[in-house]
C-alpha atoms as a PDB file:
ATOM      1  CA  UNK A   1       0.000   0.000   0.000  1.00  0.00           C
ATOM      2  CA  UNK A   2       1.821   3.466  -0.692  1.00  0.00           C
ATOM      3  CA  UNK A   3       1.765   6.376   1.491  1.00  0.00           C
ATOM      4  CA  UNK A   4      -1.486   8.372   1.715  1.00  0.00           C
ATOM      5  CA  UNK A   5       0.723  11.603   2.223  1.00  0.00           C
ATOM      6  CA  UNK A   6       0.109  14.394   4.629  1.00  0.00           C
ATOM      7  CA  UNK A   7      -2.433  16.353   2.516  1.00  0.00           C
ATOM      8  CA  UNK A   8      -6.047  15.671   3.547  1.00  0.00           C
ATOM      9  CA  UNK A   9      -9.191  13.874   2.357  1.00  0.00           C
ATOM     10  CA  UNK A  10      -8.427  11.865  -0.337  1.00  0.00           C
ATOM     11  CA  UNK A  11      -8.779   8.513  -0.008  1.00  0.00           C
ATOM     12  CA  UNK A  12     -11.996   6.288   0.234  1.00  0.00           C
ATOM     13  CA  UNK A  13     -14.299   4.805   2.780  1.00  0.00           C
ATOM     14  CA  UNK A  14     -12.890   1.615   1.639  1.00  0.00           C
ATOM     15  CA  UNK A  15      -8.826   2.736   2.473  1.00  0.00           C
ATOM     16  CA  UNK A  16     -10.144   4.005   5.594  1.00  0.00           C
ATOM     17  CA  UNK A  17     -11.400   0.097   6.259  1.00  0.00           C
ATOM     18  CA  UNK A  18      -8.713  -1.612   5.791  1.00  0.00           C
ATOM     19  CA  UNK A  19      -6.174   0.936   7.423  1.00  0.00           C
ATOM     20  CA  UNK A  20      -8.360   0.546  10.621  1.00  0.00           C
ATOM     21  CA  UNK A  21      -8.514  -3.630  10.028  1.00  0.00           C
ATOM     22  CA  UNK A  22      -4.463  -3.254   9.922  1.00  0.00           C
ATOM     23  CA  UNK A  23      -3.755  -0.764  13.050  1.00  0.00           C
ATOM     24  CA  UNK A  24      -6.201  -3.164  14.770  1.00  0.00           C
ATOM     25  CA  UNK A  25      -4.116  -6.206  13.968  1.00  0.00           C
ATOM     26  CA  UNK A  26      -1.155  -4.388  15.061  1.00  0.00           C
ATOM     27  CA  UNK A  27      -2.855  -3.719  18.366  1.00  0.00           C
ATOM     28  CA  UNK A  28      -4.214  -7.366  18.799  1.00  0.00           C
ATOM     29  CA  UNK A  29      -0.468  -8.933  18.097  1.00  0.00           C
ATOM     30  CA  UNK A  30       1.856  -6.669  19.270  1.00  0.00           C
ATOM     31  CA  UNK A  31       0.388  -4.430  21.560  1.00  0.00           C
ATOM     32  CA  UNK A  32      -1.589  -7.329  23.250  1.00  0.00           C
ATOM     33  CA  UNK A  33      -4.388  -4.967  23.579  1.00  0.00           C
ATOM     34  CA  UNK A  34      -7.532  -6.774  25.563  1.00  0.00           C
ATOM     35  CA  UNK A  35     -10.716  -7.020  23.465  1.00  0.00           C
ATOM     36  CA  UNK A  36     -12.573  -4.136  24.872  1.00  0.00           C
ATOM     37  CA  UNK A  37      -9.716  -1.979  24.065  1.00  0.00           C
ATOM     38  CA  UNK A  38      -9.945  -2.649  20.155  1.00  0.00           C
ATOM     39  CA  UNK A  39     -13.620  -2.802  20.040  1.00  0.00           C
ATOM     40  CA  UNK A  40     -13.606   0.376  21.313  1.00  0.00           C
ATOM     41  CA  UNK A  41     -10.872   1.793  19.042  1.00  0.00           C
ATOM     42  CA  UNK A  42     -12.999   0.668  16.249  1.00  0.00           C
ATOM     43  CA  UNK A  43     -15.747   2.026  17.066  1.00  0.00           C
ATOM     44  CA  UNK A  44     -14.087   5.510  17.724  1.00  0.00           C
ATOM     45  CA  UNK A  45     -11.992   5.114  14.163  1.00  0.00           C
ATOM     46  CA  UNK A  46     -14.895   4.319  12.208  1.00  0.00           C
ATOM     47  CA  UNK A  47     -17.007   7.394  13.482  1.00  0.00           C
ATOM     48  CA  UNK A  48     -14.018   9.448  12.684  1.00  0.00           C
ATOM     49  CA  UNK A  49     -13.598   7.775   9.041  1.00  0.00           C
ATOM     50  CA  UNK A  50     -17.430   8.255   8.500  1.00  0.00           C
ATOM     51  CA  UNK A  51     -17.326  12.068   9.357  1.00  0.00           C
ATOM     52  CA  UNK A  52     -14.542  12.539   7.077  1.00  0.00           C
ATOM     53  CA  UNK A  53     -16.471  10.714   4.541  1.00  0.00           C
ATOM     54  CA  UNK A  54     -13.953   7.673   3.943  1.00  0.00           C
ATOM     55  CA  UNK A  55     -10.746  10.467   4.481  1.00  0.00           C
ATOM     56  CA  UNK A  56      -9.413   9.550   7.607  1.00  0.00           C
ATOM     57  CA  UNK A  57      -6.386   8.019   6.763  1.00  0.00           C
ATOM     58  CA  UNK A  58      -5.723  10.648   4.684  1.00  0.00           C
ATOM     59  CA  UNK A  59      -6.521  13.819   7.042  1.00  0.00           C
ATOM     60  CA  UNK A  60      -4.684  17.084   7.739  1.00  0.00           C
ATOM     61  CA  UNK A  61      -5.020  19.502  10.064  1.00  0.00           C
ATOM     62  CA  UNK A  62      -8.069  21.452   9.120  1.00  0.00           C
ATOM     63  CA  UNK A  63     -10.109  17.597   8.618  1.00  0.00           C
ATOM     64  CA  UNK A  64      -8.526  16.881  12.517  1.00  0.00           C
ATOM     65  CA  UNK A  65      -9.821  19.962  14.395  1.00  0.00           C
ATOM     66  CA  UNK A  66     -13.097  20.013  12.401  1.00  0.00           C
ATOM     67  CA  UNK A  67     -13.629  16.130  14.057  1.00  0.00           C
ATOM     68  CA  UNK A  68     -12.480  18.133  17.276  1.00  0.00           C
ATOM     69  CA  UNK A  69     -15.354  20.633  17.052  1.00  0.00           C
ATOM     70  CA  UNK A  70     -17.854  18.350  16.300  1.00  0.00           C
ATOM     71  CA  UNK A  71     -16.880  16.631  19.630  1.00  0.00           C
ATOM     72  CA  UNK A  72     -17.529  19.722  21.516  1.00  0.00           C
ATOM     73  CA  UNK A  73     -20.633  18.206  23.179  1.00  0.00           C
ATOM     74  CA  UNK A  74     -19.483  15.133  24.287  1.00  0.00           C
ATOM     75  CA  UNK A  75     -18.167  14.527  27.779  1.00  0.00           C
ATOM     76  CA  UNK A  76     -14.158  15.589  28.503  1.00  0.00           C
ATOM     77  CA  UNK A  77     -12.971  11.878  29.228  1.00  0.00           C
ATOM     78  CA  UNK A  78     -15.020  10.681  26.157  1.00  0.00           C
ATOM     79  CA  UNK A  79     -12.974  13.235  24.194  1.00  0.00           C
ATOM     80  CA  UNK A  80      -9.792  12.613  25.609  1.00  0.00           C
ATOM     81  CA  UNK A  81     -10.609   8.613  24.723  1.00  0.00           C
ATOM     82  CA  UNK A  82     -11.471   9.265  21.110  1.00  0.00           C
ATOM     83  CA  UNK A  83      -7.977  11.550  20.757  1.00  0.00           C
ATOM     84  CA  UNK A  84      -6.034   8.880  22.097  1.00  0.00           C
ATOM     85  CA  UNK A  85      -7.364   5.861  19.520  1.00  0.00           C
ATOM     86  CA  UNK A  86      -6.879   8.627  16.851  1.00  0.00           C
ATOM     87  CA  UNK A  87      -3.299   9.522  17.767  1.00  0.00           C
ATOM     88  CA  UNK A  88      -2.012   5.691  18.493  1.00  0.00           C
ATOM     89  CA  UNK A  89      -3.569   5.333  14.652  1.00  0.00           C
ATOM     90  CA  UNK A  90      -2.283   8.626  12.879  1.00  0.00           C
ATOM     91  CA  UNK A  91       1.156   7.512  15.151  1.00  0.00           C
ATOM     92  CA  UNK A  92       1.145   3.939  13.327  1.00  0.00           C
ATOM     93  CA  UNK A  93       0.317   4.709  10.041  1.00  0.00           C
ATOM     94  CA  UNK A  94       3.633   7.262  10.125  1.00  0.00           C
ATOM     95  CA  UNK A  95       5.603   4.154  11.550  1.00  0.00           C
ATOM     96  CA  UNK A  96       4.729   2.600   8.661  1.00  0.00           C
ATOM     97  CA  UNK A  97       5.233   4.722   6.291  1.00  0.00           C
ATOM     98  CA  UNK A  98       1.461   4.844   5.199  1.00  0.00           C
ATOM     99  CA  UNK A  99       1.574   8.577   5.565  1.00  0.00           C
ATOM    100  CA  UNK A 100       4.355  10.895   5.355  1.00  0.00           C
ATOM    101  CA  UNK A 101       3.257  13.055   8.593  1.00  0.00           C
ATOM    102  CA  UNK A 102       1.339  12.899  12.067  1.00  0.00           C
ATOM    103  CA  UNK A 103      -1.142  15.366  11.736  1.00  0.00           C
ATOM    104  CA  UNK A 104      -2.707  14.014  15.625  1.00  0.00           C
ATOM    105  CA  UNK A 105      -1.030  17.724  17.148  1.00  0.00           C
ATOM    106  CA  UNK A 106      -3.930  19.110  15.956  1.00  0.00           C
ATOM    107  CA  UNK A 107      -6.790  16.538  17.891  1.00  0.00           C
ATOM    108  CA  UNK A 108      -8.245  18.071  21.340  1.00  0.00           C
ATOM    109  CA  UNK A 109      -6.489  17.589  24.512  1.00  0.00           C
ATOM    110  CA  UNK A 110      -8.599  17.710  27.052  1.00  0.00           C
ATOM    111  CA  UNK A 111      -7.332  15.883  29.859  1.00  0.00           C
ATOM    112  CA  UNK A 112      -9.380  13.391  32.303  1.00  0.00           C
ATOM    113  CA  UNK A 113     -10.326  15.569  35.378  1.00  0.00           C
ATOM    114  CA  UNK A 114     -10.019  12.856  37.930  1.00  0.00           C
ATOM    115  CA  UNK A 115     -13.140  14.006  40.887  1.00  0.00           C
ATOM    116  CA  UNK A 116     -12.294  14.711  44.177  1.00  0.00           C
ATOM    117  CA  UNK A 117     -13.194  12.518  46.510  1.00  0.00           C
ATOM    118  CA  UNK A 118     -16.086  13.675  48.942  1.00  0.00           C
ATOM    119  CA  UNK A 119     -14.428  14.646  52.675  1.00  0.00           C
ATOM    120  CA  UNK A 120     -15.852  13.399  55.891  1.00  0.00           C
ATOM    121  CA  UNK A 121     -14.428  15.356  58.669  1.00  0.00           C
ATOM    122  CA  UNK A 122     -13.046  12.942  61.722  1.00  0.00           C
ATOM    123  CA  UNK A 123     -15.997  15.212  64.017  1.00  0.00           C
ATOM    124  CA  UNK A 124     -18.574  13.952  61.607  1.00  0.00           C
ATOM    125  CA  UNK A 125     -17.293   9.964  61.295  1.00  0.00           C
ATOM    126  CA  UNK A 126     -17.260  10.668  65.284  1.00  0.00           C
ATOM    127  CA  UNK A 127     -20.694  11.384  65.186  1.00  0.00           C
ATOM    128  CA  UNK A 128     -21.527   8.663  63.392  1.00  0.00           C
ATOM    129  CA  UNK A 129     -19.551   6.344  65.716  1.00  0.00           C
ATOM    130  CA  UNK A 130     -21.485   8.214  68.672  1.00  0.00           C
ATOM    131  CA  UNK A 131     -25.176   7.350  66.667  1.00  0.00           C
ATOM    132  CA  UNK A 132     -24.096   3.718  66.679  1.00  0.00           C
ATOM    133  CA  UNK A 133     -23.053   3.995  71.109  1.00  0.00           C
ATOM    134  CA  UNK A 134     -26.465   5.623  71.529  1.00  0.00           C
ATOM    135  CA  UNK A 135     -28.293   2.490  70.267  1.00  0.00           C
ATOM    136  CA  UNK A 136     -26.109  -0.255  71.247  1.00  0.00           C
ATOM    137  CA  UNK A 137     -26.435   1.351  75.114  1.00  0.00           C
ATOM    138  CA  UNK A 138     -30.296   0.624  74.757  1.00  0.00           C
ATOM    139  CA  UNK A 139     -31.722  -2.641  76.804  1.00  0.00           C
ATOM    140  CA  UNK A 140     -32.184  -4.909  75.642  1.00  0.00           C
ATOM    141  CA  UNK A 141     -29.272  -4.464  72.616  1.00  0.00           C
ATOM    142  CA  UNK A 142     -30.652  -5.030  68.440  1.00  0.00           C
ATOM    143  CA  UNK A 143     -28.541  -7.440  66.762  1.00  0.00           C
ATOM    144  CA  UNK A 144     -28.777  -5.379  63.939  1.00  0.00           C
ATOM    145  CA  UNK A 145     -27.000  -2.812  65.888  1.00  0.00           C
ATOM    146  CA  UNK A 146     -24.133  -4.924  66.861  1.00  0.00           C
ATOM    147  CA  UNK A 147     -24.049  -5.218  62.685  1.00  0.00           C
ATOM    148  CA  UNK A 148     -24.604  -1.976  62.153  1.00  0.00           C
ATOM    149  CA  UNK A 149     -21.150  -1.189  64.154  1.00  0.00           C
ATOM    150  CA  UNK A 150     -19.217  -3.874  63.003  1.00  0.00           C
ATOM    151  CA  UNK A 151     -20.027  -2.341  59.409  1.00  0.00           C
ATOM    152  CA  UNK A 152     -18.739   0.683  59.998  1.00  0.00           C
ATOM    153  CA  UNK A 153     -15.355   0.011  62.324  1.00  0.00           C
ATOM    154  CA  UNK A 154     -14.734  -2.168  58.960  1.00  0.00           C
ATOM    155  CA  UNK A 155     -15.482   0.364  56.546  1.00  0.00           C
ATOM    156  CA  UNK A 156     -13.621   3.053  58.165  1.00  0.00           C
ATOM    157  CA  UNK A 157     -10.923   1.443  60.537  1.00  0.00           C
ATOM    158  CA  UNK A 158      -9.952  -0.868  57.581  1.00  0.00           C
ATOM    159  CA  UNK A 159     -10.831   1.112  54.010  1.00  0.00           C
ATOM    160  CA  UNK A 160     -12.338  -2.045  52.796  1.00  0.00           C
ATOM    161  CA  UNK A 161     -14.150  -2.045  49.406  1.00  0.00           C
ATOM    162  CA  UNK A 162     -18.122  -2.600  49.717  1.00  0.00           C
ATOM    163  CA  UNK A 163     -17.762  -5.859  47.850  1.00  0.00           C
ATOM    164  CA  UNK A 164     -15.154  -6.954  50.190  1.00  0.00           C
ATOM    165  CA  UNK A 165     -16.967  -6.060  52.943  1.00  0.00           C
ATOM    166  CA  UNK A 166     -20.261  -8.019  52.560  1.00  0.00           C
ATOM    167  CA  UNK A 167     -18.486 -10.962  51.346  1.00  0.00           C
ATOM    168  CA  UNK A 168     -16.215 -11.445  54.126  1.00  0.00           C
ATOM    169  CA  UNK A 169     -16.859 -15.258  55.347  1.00  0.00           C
ATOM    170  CA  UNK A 170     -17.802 -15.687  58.721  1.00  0.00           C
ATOM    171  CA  UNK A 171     -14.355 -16.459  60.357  1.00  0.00           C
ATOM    172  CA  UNK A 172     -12.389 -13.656  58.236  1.00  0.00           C
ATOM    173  CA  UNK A 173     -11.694 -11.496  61.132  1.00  0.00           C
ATOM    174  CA  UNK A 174      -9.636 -13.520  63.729  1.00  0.00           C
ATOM    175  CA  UNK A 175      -9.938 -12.472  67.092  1.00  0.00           C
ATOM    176  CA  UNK A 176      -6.428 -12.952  68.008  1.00  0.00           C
ATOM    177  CA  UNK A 177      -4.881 -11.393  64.860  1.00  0.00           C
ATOM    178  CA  UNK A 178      -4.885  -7.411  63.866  1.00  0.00           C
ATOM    179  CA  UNK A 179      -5.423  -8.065  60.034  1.00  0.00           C
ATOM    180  CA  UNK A 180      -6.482 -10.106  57.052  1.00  0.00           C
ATOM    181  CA  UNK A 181      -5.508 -10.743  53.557  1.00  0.00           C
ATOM    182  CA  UNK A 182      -8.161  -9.905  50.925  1.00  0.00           C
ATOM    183  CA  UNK A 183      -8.016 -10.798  47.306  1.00  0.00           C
ATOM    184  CA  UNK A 184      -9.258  -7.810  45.725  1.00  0.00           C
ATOM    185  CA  UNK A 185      -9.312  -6.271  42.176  1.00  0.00           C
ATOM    186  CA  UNK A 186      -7.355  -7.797  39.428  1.00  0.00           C
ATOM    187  CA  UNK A 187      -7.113 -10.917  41.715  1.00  0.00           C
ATOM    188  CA  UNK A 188      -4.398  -9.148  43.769  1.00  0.00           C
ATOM    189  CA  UNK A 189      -3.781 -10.093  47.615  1.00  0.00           C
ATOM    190  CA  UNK A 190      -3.394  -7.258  49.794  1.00  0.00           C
ATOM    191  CA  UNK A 191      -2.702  -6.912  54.147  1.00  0.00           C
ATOM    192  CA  UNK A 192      -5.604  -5.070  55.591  1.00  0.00           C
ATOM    193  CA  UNK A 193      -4.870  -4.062  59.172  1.00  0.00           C
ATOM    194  CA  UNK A 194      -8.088  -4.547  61.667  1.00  0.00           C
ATOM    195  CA  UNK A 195      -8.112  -2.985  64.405  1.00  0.00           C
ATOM    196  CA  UNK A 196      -8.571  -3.845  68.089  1.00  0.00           C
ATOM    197  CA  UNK A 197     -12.136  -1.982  68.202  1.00  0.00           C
ATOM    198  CA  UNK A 198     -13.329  -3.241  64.467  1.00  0.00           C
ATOM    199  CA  UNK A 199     -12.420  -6.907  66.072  1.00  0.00           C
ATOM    200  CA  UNK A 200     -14.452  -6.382  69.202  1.00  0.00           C
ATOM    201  CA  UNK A 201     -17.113  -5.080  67.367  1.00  0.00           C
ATOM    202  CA  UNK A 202     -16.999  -8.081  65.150  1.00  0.00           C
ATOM    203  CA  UNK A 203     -16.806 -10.368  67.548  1.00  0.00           C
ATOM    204  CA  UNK A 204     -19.780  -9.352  69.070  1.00  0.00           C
ATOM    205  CA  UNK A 205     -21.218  -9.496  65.862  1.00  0.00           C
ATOM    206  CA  UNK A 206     -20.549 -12.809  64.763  1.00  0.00           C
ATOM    207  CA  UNK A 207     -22.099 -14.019  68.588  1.00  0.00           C
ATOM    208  CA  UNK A 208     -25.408 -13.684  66.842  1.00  0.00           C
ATOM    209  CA  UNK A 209     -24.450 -15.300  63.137  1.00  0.00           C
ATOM    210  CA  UNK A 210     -25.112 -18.847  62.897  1.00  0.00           C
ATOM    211  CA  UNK A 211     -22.172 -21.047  62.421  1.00  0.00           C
ATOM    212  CA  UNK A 212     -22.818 -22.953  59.401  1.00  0.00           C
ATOM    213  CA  UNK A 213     -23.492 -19.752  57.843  1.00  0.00           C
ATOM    214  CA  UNK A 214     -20.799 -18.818  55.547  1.00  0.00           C
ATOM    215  CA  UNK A 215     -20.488 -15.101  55.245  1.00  0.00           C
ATOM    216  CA  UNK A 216     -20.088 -13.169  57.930  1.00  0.00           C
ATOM    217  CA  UNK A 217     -23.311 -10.254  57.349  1.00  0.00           C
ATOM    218  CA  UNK A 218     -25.198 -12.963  56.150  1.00  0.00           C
ATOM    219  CA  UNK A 219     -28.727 -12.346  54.117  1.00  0.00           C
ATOM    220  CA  UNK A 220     -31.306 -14.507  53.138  1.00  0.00           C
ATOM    221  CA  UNK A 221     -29.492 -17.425  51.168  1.00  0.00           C
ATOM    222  CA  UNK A 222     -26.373 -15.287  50.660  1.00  0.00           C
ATOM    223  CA  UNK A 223     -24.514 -11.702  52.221  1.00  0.00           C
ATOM    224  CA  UNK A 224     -25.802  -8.708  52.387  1.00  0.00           C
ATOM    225  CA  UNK A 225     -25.840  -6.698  49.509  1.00  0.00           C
ATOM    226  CA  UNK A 226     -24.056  -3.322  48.600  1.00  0.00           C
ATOM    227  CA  UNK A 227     -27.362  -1.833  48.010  1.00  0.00           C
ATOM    228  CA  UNK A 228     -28.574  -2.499  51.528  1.00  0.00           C
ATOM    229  CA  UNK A 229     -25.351  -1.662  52.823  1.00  0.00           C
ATOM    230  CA  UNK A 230     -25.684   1.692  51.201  1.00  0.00           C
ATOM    231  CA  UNK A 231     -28.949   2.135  52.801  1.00  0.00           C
ATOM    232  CA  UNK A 232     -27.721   1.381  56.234  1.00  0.00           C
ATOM    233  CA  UNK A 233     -24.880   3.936  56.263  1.00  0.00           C
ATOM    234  CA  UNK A 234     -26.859   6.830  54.958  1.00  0.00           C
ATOM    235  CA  UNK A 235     -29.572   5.852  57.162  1.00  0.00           C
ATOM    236  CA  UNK A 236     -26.866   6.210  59.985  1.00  0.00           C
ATOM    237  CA  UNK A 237     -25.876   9.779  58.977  1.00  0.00           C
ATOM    238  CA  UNK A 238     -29.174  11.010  59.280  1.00  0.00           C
ATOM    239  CA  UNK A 239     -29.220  10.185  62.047  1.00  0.00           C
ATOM    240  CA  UNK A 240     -25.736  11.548  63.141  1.00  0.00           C
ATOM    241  CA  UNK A 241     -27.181  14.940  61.578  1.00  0.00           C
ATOM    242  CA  UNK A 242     -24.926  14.550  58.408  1.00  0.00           C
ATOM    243  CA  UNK A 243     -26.674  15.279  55.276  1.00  0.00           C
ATOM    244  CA  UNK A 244     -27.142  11.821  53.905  1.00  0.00           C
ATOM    245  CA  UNK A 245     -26.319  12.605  50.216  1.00  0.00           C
ATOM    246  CA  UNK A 246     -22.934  13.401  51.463  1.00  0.00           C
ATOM    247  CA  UNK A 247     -22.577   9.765  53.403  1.00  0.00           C
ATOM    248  CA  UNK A 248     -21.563   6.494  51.360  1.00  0.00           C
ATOM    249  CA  UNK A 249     -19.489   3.214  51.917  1.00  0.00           C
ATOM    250  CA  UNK A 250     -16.890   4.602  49.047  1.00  0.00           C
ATOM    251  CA  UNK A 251     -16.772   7.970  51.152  1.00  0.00           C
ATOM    252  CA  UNK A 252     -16.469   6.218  54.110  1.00  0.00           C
ATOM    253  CA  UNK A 253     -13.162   4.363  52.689  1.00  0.00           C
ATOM    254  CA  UNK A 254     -12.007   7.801  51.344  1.00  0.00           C
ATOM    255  CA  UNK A 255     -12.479   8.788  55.273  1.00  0.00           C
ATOM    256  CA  UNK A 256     -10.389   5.887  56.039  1.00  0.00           C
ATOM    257  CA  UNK A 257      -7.727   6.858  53.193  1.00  0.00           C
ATOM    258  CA  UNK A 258      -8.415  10.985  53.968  1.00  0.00           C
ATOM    259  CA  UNK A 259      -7.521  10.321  58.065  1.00  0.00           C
ATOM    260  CA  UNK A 260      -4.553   8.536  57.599  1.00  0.00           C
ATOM    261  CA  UNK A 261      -2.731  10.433  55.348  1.00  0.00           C
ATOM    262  CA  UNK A 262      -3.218  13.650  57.663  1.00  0.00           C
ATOM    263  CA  UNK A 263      -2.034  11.459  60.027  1.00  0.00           C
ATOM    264  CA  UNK A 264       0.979  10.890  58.674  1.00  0.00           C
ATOM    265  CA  UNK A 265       0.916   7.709  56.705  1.00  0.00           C
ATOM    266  CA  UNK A 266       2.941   7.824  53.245  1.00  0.00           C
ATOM    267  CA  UNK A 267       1.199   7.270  50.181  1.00  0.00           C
ATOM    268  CA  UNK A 268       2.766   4.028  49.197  1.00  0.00           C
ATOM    269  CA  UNK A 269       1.347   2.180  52.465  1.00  0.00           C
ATOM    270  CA  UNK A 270      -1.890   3.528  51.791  1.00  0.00           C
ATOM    271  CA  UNK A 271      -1.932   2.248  47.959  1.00  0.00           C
ATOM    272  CA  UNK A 272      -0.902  -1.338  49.860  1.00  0.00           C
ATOM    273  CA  UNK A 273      -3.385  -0.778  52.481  1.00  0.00           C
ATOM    274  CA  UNK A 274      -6.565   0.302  50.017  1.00  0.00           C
ATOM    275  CA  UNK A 275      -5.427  -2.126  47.076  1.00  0.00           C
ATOM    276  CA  UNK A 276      -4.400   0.405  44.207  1.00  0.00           C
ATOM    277  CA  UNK A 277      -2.866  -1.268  41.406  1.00  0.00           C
ATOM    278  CA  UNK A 278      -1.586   2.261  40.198  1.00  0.00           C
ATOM    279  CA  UNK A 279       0.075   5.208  42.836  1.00  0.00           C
ATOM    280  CA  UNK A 280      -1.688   8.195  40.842  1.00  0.00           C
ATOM    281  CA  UNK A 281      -4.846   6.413  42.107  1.00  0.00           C
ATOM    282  CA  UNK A 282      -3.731   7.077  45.703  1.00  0.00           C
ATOM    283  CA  UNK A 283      -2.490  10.342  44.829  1.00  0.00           C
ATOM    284  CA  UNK A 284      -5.689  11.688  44.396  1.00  0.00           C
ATOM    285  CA  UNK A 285      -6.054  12.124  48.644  1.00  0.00           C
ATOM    286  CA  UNK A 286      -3.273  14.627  48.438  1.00  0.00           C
ATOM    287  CA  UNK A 287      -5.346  17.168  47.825  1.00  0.00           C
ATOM    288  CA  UNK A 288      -6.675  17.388  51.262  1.00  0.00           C
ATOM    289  CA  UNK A 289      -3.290  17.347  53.007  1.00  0.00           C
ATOM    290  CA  UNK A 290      -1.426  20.571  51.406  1.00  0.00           C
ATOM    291  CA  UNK A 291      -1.829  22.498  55.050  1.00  0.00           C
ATOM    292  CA  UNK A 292       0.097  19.337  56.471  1.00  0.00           C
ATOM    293  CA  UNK A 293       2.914  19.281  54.229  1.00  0.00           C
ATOM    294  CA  UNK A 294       3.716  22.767  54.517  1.00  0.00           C
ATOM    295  CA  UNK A 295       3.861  22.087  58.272  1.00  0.00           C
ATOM    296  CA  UNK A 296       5.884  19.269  57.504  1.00  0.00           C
ATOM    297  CA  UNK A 297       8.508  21.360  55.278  1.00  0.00           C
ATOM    298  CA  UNK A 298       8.736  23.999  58.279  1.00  0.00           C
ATOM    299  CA  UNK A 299       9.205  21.126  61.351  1.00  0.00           C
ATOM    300  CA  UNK A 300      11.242  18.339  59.625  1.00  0.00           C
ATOM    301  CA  UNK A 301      13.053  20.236  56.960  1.00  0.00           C
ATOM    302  CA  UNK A 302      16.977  21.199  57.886  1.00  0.00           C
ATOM    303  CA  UNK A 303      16.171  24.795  56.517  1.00  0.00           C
ATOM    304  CA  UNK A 304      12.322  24.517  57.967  1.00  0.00           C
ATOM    305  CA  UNK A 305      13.806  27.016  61.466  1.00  0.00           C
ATOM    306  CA  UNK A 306      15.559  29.378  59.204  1.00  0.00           C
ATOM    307  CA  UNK A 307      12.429  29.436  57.241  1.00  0.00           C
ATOM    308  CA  UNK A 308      10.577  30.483  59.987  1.00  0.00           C
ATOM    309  CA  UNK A 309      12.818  33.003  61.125  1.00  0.00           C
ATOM    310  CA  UNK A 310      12.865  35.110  57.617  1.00  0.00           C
ATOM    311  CA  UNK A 311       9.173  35.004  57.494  1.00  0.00           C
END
């Protein structure tokens, strides 16, 4: 096949097909790309090629940000997908010599804006903790309450995923040891530290499971589910006098994360501790600590005193 050339539009719907069917093949075999991945890229190269009527392969600047303004609508990480399959192709066919230039410069870059995690204060998970004392002190004592604060000491002394929490078996949390391992996403096996309260809490907890029951929050033939799970803890900061929409499991475990990083913990144990396969993941709790590690700089730094002094 010879070299489409920098200059734009020419070409046909069929060129367009089987450039795509040939970056694809490259992706399957040597990029090892999984099978959402190229479905995906095909899908986002054939709207492009359609657009263009048939001229992708052949595109220039002016075809490129014309694609880019019709994207204008769509969300920023579904643009920032659709300019990444286009550049990987535009970058391949150059490799190959199928076109003399990479015209992808001129594709959107909009970035992924990763959300900030919602912030519970440690006054408001104490709150929630204090909710949870005020029923269990009632005579005589619901069981569900005893679940109810084994839940949380879980959720929030541990950082465990929802999943993993309602589909701990019944003898997951030992009494006479301060963690467990948990095979999370990915199938990766991670430490989780439990602490002394979250183990008294289970323990009296499990008092009232069965024993030949397998999980440990059992339900009906099975665990209890995420969705009811959900429902507990937002029924629980209503009652604490914490606006509900602001109260989840997930923030709960960003708590966890949120709370240990102020208190010191470096961001490597707490990608170990809350099963990130990637650091930037973890990174993302940094954003609450930047009042920290300016104290941190002044106290621990050898200039930190001078600092101070000059101010």
């Amino acid at each position: 096949m010879s070299a489409l050339g920098g200059s734009a539009s020419q070409g046909s719907a069929g060129d367009d097909r089987a450039l795509i069917e040939r970056f694809l093949e490259m992706m399957r075999a040597e990029a090892g790309a999984a099978a959402n991945t190229i479905a995906a890229y095909q899908t986002d190269l054939r709207l492009a090629s359609e657009f263009l009527g048939g001229g992708l392969g052949g595109a220039g600047r002016s075809e490129l940000e014309r694609l880019g303004g019709e994207w204008q609508a769509l969300s920023r990480a579904t643009v920032a997908r659709k300019s990444a399959a286009l550049r990987r192709f535009f970058a391949f066919l150059a490799d190959e010599k199928l076109r003399a230039d990479d015209p992808s410069a001129a594709l959107p870059r909009p970035g992924t804006a990763r959300a900030l995690p919602k912030v519970l204060s440690v006054e408001d998970v104490d709150r929630m903790f204090a909710a949870i004392a005020d029923r269990i002190a009632r005579v005589p004592a619901d069981p569900n309450d005893l679940r109810l604060q084994a839940l949380i000491e879980l959720l929030y002394g541990s950082g465990l995923r929802a999943t993993e929490l309602v589909s701990l078996p019944r003898n997951a949390v030992a009494p006479d040891r301060p963690y467990l391992i948990l095979k999370g996403k990915g199938g990766r096996e991670r430490l989780v530290p439990i602490s002394d309260r979250a183990r008294a809490a289970v323990s009296a907890w499990r008092a009232h499971v069965d024993s030949g029951r397998p999980f440990l929050f059992p339900s009906g033939k099975g665990h209890l589910s995420r969705v009811r799970l959900y429902q507990l803890v937002r029924a629980l900061a209503g009652e604490a006098g914490i606006p509900p929409d602001r109260v989840s499991p997930h923030v709960l475990r960003h708590a966890f994360a949120t709370h240990l990083l102020e208190g010191g913990a470096d961001l490597r144990t707490l990608q170990a501790m809350l099963g990130h396969a990637d650091i930037a993941t973890t990174e993302i709790y940094t954003h609450v600590d930047s009042r920290r590690l300016v104290e941190l700089v002044n106290q621990r730094h050898p200039l930190g005193e001078a600092l101070g002094k000059h101010r």
